[in-house]
C-alpha atoms as a PDB file:
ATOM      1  CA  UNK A   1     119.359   9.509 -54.904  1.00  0.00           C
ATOM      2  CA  UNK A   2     119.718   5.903 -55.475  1.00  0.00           C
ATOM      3  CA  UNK A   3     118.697   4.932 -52.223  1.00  0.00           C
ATOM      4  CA  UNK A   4     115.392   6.787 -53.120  1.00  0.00           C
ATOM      5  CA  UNK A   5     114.893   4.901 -56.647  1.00  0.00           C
ATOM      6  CA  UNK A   6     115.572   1.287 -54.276  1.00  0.00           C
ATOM      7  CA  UNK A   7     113.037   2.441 -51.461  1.00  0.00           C
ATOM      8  CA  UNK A   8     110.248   3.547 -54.381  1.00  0.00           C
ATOM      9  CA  UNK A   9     110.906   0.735 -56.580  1.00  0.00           C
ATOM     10  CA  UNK A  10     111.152  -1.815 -53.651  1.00  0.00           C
ATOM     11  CA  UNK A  11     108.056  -0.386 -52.295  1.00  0.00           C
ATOM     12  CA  UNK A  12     106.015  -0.416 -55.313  1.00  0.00           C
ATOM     13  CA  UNK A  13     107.329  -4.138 -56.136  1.00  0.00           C
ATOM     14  CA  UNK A  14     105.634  -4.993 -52.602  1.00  0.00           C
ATOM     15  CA  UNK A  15     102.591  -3.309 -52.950  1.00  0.00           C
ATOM     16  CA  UNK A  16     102.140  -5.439 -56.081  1.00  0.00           C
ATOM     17  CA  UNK A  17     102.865  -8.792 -54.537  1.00  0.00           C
ATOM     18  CA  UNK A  18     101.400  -8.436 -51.098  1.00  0.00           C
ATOM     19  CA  UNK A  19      98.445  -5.782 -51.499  1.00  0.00           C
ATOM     20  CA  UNK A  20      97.498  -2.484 -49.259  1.00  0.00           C
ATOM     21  CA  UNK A  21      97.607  -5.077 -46.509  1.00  0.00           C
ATOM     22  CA  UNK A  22     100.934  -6.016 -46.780  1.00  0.00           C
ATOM     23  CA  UNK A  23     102.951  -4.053 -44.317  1.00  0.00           C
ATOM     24  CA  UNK A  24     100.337  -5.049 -41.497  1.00  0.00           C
ATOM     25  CA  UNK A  25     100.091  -8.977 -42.490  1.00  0.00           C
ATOM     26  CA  UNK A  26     104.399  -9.092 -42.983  1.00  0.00           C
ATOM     27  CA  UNK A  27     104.628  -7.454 -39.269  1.00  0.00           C
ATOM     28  CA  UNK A  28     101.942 -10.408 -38.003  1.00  0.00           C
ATOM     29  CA  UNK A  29     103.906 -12.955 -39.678  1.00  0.00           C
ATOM     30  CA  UNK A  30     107.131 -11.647 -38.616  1.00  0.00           C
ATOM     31  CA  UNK A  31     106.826 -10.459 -35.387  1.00  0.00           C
ATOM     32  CA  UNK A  32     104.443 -12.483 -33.631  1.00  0.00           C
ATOM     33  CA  UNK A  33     106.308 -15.205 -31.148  1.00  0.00           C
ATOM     34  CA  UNK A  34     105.389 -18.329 -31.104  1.00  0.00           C
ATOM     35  CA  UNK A  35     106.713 -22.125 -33.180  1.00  0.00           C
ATOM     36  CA  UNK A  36     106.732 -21.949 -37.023  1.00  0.00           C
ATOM     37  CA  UNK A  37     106.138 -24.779 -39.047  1.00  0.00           C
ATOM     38  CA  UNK A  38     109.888 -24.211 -40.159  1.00  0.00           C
ATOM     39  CA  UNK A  39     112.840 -23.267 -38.596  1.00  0.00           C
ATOM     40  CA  UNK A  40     115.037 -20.703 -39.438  1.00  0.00           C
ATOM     41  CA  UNK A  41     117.766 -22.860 -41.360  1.00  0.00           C
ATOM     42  CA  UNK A  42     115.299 -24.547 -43.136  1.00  0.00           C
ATOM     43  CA  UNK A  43     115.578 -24.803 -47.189  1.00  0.00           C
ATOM     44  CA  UNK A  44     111.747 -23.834 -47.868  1.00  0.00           C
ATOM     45  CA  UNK A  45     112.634 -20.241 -46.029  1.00  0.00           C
ATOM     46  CA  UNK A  46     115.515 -20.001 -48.446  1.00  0.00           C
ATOM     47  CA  UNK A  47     113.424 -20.421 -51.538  1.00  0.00           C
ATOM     48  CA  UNK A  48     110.293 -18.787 -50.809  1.00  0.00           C
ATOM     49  CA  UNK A  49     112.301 -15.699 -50.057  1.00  0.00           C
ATOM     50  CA  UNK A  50     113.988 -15.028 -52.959  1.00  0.00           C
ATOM     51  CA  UNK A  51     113.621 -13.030 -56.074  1.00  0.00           C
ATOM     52  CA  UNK A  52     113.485 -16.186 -57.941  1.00  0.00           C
ATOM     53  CA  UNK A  53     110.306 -17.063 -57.215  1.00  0.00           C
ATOM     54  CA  UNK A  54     108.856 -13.823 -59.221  1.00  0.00           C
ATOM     55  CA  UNK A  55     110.468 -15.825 -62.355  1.00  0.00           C
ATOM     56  CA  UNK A  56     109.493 -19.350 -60.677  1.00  0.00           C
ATOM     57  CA  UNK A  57     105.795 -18.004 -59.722  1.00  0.00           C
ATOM     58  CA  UNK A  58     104.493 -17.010 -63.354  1.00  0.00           C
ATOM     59  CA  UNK A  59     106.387 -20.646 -64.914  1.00  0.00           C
ATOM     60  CA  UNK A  60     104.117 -22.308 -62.523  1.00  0.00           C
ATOM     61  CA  UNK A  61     100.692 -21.241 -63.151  1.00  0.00           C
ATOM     62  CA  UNK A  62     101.568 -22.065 -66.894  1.00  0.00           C
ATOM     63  CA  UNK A  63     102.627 -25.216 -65.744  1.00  0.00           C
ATOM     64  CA  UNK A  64      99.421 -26.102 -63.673  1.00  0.00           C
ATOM     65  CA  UNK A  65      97.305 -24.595 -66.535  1.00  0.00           C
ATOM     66  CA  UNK A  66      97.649 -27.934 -68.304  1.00  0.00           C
ATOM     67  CA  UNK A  67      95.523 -29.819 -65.855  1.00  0.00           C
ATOM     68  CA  UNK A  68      92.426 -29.576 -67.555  1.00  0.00           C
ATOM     69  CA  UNK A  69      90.353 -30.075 -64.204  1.00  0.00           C
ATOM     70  CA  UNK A  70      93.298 -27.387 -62.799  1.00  0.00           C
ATOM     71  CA  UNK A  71      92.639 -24.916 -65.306  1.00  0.00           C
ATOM     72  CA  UNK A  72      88.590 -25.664 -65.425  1.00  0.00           C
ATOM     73  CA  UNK A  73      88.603 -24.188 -61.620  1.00  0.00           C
ATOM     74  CA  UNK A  74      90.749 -21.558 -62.358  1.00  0.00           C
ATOM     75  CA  UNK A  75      88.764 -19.786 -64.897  1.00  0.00           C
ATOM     76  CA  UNK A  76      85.563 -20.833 -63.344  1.00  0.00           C
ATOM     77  CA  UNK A  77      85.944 -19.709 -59.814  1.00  0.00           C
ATOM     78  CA  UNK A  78      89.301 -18.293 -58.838  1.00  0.00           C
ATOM     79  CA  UNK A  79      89.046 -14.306 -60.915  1.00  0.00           C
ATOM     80  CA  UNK A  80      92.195 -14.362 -62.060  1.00  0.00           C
ATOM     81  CA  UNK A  81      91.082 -12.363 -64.824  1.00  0.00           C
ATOM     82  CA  UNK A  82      89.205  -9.670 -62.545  1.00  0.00           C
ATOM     83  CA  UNK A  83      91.454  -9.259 -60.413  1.00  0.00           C
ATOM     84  CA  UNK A  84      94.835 -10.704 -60.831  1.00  0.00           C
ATOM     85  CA  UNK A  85      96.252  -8.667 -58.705  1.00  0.00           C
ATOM     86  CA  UNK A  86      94.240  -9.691 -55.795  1.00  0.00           C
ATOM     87  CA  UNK A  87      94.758 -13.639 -56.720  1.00  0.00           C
ATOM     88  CA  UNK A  88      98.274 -12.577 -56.766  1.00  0.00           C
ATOM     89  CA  UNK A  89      98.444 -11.067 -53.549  1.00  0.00           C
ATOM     90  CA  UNK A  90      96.126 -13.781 -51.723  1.00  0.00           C
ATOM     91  CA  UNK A  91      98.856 -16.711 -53.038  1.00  0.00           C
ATOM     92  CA  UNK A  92     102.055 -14.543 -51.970  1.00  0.00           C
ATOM     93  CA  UNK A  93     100.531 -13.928 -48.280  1.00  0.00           C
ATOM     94  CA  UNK A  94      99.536 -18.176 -48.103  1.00  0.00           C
ATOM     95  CA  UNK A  95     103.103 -18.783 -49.226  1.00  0.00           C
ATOM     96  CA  UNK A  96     104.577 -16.354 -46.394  1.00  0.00           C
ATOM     97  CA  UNK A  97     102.087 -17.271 -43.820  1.00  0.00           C
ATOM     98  CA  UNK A  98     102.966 -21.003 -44.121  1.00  0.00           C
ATOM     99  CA  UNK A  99     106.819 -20.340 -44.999  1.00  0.00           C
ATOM    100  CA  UNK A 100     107.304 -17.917 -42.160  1.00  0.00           C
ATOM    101  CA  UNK A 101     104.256 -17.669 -39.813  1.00  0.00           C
ATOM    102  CA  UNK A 102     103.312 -19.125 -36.655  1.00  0.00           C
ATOM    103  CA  UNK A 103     101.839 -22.831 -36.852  1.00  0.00           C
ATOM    104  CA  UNK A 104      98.655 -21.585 -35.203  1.00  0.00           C
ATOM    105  CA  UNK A 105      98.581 -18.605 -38.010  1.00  0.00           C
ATOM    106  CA  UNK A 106      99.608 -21.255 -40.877  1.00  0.00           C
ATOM    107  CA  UNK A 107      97.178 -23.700 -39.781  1.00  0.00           C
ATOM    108  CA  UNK A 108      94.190 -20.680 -39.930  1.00  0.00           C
ATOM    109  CA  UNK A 109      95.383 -20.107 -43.501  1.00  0.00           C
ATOM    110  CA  UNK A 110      95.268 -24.093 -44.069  1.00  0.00           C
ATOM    111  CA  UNK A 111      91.794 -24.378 -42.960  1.00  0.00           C
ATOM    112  CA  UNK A 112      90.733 -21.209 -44.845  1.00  0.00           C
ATOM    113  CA  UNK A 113      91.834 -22.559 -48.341  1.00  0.00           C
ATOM    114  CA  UNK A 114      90.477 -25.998 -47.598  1.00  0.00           C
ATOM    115  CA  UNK A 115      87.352 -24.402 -47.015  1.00  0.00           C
ATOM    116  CA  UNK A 116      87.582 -22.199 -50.485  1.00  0.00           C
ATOM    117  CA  UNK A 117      88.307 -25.347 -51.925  1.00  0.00           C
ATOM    118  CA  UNK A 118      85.842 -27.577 -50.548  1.00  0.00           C
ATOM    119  CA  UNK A 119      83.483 -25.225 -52.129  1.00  0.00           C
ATOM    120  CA  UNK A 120      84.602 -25.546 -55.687  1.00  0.00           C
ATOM    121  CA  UNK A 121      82.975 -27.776 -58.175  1.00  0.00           C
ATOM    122  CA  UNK A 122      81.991 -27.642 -61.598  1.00  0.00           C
ATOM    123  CA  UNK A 123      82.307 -29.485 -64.766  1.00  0.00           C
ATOM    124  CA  UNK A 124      84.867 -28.760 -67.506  1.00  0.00           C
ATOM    125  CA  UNK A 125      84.189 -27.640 -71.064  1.00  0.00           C
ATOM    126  CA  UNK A 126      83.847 -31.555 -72.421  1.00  0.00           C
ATOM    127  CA  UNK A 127      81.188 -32.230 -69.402  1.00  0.00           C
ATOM    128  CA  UNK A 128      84.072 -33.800 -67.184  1.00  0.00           C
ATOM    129  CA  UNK A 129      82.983 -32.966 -63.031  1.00  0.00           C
ATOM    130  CA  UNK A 130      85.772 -31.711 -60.509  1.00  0.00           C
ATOM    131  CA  UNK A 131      86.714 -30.713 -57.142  1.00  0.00           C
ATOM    132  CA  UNK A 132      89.252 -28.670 -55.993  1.00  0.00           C
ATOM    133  CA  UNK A 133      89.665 -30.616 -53.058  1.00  0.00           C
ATOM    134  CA  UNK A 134      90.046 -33.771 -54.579  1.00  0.00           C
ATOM    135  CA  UNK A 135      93.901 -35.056 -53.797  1.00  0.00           C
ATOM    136  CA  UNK A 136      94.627 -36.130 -57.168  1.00  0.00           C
ATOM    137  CA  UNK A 137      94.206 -32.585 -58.320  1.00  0.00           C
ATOM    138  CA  UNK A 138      95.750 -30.735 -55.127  1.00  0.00           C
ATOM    139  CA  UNK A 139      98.632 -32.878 -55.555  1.00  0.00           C
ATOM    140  CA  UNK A 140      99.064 -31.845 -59.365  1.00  0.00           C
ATOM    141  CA  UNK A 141      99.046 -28.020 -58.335  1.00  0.00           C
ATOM    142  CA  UNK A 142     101.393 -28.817 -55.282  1.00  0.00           C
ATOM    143  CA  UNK A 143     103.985 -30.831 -57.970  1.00  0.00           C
ATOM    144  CA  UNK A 144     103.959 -27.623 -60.521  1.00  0.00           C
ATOM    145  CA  UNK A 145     104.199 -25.381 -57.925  1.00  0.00           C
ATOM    146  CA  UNK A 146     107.441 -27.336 -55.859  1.00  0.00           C
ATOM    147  CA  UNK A 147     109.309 -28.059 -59.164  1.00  0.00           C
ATOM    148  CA  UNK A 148     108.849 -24.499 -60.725  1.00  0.00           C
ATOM    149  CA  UNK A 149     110.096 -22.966 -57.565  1.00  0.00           C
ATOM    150  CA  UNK A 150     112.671 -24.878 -56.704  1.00  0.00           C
ATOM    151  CA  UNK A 151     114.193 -24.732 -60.705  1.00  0.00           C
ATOM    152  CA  UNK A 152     114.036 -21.246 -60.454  1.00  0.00           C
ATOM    153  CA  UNK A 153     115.902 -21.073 -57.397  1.00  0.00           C
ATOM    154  CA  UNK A 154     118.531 -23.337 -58.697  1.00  0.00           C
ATOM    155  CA  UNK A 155     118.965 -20.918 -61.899  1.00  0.00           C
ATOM    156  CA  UNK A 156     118.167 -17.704 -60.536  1.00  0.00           C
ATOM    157  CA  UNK A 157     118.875 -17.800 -56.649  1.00  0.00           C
ATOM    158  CA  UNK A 158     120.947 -15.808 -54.789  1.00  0.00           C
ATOM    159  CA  UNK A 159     122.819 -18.589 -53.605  1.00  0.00           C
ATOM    160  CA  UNK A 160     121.692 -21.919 -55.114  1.00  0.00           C
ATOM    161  CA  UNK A 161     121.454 -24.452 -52.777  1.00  0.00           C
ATOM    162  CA  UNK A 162     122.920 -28.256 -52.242  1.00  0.00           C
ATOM    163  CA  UNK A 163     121.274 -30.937 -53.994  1.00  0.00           C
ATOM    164  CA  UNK A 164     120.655 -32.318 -50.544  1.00  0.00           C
ATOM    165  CA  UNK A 165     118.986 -28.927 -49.761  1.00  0.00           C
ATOM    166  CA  UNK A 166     116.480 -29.106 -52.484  1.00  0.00           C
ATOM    167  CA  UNK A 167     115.690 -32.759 -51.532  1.00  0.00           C
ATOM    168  CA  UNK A 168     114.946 -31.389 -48.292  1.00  0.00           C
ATOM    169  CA  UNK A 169     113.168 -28.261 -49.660  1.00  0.00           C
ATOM    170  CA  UNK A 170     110.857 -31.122 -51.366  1.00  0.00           C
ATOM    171  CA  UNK A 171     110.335 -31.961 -48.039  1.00  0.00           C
ATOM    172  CA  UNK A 172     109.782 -29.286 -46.733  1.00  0.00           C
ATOM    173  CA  UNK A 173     106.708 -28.514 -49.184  1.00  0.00           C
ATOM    174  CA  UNK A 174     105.284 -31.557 -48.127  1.00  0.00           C
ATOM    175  CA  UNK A 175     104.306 -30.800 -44.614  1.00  0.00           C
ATOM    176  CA  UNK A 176     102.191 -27.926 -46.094  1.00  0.00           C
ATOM    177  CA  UNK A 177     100.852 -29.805 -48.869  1.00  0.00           C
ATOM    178  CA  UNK A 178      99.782 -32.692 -46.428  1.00  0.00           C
ATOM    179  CA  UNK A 179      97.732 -30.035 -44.382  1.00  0.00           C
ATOM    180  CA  UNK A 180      96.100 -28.892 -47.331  1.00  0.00           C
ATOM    181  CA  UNK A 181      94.781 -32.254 -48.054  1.00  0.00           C
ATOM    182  CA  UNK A 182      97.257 -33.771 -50.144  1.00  0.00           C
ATOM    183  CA  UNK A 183      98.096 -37.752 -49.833  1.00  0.00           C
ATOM    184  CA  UNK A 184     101.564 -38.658 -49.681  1.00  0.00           C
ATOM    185  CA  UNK A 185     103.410 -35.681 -51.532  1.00  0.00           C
ATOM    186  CA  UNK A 186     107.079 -36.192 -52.788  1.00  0.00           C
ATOM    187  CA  UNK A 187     109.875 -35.995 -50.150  1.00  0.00           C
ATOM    188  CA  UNK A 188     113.096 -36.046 -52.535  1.00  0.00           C
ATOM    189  CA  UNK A 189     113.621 -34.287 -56.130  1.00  0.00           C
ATOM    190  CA  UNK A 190     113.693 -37.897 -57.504  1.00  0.00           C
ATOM    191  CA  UNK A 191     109.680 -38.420 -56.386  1.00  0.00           C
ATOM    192  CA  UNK A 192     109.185 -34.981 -57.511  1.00  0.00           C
ATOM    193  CA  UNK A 193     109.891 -35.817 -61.207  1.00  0.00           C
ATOM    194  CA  UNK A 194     108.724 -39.449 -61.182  1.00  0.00           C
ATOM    195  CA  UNK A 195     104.645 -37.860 -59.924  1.00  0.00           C
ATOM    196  CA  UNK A 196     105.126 -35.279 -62.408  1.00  0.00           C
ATOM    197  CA  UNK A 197     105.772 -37.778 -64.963  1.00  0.00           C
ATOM    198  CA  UNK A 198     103.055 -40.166 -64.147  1.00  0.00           C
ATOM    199  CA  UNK A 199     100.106 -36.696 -64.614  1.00  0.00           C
ATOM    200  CA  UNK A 200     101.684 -36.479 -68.169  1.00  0.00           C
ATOM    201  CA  UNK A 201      98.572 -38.467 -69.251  1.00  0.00           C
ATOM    202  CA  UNK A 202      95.952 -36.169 -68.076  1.00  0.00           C
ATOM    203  CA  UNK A 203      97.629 -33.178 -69.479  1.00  0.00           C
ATOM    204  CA  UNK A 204      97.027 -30.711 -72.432  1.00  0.00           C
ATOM    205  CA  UNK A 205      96.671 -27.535 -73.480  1.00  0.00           C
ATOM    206  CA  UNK A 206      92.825 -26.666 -73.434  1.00  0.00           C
ATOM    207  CA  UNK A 207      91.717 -23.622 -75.088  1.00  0.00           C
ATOM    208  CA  UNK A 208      91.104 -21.879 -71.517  1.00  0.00           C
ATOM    209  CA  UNK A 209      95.098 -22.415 -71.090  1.00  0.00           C
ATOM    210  CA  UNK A 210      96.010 -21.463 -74.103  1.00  0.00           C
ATOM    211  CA  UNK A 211      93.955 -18.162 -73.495  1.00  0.00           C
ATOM    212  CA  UNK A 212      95.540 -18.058 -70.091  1.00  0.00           C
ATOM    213  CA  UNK A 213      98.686 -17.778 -71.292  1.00  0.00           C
ATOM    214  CA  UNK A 214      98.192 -15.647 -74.055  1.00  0.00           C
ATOM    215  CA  UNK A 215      96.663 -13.413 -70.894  1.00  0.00           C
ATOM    216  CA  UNK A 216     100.039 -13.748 -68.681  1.00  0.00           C
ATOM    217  CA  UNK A 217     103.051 -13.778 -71.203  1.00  0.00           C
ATOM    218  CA  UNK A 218     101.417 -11.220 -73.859  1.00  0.00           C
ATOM    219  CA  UNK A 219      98.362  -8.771 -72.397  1.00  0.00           C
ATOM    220  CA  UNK A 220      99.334  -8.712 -68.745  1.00  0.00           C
ATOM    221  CA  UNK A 221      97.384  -5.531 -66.656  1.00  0.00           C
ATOM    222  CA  UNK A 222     100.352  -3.516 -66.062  1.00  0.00           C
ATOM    223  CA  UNK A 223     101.647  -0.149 -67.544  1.00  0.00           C
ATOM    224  CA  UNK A 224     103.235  -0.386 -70.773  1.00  0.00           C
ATOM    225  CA  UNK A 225     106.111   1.660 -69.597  1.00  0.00           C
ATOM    226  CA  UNK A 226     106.546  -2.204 -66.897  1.00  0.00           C
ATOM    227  CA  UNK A 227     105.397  -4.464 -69.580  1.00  0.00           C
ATOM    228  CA  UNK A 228     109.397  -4.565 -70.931  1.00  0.00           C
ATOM    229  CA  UNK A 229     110.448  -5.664 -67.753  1.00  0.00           C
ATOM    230  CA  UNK A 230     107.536  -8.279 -66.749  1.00  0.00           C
ATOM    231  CA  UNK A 231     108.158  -9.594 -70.853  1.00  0.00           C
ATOM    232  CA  UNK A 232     111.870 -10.214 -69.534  1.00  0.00           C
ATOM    233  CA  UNK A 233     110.586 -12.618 -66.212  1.00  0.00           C
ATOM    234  CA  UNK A 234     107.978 -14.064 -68.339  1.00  0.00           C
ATOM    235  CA  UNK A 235     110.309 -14.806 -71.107  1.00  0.00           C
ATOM    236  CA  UNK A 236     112.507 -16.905 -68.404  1.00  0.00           C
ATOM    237  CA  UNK A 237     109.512 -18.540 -67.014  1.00  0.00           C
ATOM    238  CA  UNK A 238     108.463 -19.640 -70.259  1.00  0.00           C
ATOM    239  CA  UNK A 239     112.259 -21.288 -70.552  1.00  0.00           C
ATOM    240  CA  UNK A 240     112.281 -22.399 -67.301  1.00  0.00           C
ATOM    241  CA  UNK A 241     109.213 -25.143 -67.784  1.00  0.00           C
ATOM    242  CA  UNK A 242     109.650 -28.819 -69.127  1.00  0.00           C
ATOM    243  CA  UNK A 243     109.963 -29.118 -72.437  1.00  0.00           C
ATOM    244  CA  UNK A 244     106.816 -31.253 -72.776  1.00  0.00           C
ATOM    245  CA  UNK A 245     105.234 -28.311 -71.236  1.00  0.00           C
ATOM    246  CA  UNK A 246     106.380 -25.655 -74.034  1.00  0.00           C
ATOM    247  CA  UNK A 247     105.053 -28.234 -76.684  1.00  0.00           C
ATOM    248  CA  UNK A 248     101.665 -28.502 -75.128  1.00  0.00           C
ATOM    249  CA  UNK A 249     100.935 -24.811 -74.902  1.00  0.00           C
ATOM    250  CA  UNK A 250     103.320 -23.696 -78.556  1.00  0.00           C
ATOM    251  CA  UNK A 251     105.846 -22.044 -76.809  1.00  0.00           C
ATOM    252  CA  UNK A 252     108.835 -22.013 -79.060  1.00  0.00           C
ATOM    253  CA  UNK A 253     112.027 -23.105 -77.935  1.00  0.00           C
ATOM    254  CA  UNK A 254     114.882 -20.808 -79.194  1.00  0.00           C
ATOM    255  CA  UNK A 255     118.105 -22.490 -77.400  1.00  0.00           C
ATOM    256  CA  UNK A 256     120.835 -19.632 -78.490  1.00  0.00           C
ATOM    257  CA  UNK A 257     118.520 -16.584 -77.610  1.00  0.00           C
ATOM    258  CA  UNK A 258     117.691 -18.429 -74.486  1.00  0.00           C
ATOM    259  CA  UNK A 259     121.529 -18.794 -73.216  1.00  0.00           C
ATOM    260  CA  UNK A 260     122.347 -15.573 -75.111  1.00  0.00           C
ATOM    261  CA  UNK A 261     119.456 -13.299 -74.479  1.00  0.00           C
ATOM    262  CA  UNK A 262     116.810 -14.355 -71.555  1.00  0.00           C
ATOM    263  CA  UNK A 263     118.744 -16.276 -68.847  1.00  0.00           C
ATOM    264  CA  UNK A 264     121.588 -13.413 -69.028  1.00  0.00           C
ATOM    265  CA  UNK A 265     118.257 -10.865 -68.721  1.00  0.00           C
ATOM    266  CA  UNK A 266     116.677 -12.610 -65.700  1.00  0.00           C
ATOM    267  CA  UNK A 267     119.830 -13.147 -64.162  1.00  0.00           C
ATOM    268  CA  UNK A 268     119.744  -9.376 -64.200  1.00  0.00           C
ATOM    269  CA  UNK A 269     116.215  -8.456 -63.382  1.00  0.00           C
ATOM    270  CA  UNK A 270     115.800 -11.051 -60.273  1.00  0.00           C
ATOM    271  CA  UNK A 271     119.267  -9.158 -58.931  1.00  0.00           C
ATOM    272  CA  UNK A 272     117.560  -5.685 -59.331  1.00  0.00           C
ATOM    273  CA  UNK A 273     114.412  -7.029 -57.519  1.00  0.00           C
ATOM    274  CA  UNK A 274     116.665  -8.046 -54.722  1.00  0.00           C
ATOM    275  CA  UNK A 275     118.360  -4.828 -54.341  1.00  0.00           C
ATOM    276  CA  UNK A 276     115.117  -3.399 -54.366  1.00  0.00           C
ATOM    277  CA  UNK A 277     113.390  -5.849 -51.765  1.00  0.00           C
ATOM    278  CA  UNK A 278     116.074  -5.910 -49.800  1.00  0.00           C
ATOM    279  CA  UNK A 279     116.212  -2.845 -47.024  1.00  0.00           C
ATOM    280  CA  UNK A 280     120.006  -1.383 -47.069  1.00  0.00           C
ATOM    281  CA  UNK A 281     122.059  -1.499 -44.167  1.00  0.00           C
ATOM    282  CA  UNK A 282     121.752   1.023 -41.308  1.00  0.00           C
ATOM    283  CA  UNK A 283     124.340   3.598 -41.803  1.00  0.00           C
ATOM    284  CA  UNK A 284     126.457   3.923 -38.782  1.00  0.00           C
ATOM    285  CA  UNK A 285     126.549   6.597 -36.469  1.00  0.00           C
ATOM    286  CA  UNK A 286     129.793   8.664 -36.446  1.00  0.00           C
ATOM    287  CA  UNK A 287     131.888   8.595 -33.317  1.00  0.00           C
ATOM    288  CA  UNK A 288     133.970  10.893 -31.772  1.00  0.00           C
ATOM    289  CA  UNK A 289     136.760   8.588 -31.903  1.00  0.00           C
ATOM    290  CA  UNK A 290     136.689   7.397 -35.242  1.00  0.00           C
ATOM    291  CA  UNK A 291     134.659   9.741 -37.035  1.00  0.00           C
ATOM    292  CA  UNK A 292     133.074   6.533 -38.107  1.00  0.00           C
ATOM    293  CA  UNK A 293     135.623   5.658 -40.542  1.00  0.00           C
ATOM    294  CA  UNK A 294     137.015   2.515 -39.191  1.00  0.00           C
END
């Protein structure tokens, strides 16, 4: 019995994040031979696998919301409204693809989303023209992305890594970002912080992010019988982001609850997602010998 509940929640978990094509795009990524952009032992494998990132994920987008120019494209062009799911699902599959897939594959998904990009241009609500392929914004949505993954790892991970490993997950994330048109992305946690710092400038909470994250922590479009478990992730993604972040966009800070309450619960709810996600191992076949009890 509980091997059905993991195999129907685990399925319906995947369904979410990677969309009716899933199964067909994870055996192309998987099984097709051929050099990745990564190797096997590499840190950005380790990250982008884990449960954390469902925690890590949501923290970002709330981060990246405070670009103004980041958060004009977003509700101008990318439907996240619409179809959230579908954003969802097209993000997860760029993040495998380049994580996992063949360089030939990852450098078709590259091109695509330069292409998407290249394509988006407007002006914000104060008149203000942007690009989504301009570096200086690419680069902001490749910093909130890389920190809010990697602190999620570090506090939710199955097995957090060496401080040497997340300077080299940093990295990693740069050979990706660099193909997607970013100049000169951060190689070390140290950089990582000090570009971060230097956007502080630029940011603040516009009413389209404000309204975007009303939309993600409090009226998400899932099932109410869910919405207690997606409150619990997006109550640690909230506490995961800077704390110049939470002041921008009114996010109260409630320290005791925090260490009492929400780390304890996504401690808890990025393990069950593990279990789920993560196929049991084969039973073994009984022998004549051993009656497989050995």
């Amino acid at each position: 019995m509980l091997t059905g509940v993991r195999e129907q929640l685990g399925h319906a978990l995947f369904r979410r994040v990677a969309g009716p094509d899933g199964p067909a795009n994870r055996a192309r990524i998987h099984d097709t031979p051929g050099p990745r952009w990564f190797a096997p032992d590499r840190p950005i494998r380790t990250v982008h696998g884990d449960a954390s990132m469902f925690i890590g994920g949501l923290s970002a987008l709330l981060l990246q919301s405070l670009h103004p120019f980041a958060m004009a494209a977003v509700a101008g062009h990318s439907g996240f409204r619409g179809d959230p799911w579908g954003r969802l699902q097209r993000t997860s599959t760029f993040l495998a693809v380049t994580t996992y897939g063949t360089a030939d594959d990852a450098q078709r998904a590259v091109d695509h989303v330069r292409d998407i990009h290249d394509h988006i241009r407007g002006t914000t609500a104060e008149g203000v023209p942007y690009h989504a392929a301009d570096p200086h914004l690419l680069a902001w949505v490749h910093l909130a992305e890389t920190d809010s993954f990697l602190r999620a790892h570090e506090r939710y991970g199955a097995r957090p890594l060496e401080p040497a490993a997340y300077d080299a997950y940093v990295a990693d994330t740069a050979r990706v970002a660099e193909a997607l048109g970013v100049t000169d992305p951060p190689r070390d946690r140290h950089e990582l912080s000090e570009r971060l710092s230097a956007y502080l400038p630029e940011l603040r909470a516009t009413p389209e992010a404000r309204s975007a994250a009303r939309y993600l922590l409090l009226r998400p479009p899932l099932p109410l019988a869910v919405r207690p478990f997606y409150g619990g992730l997006a109550a640690n993604a909230v506490a995961l982001l800077p704390p110049w972040a939470r002041g921008m966009l009114h996010l109260p800070r409630l320290p005791v609850v925090e260490s009492v309450a929400v780390r304890p619960a996504g401690r808890v709810l990025t393990r069950t997602i593990r279990w789920a996600m993560t196929p049991p191992p084969p039973s073994r076949t009984p022998t004549a010998e051993g009656g497989g009890n050995s």
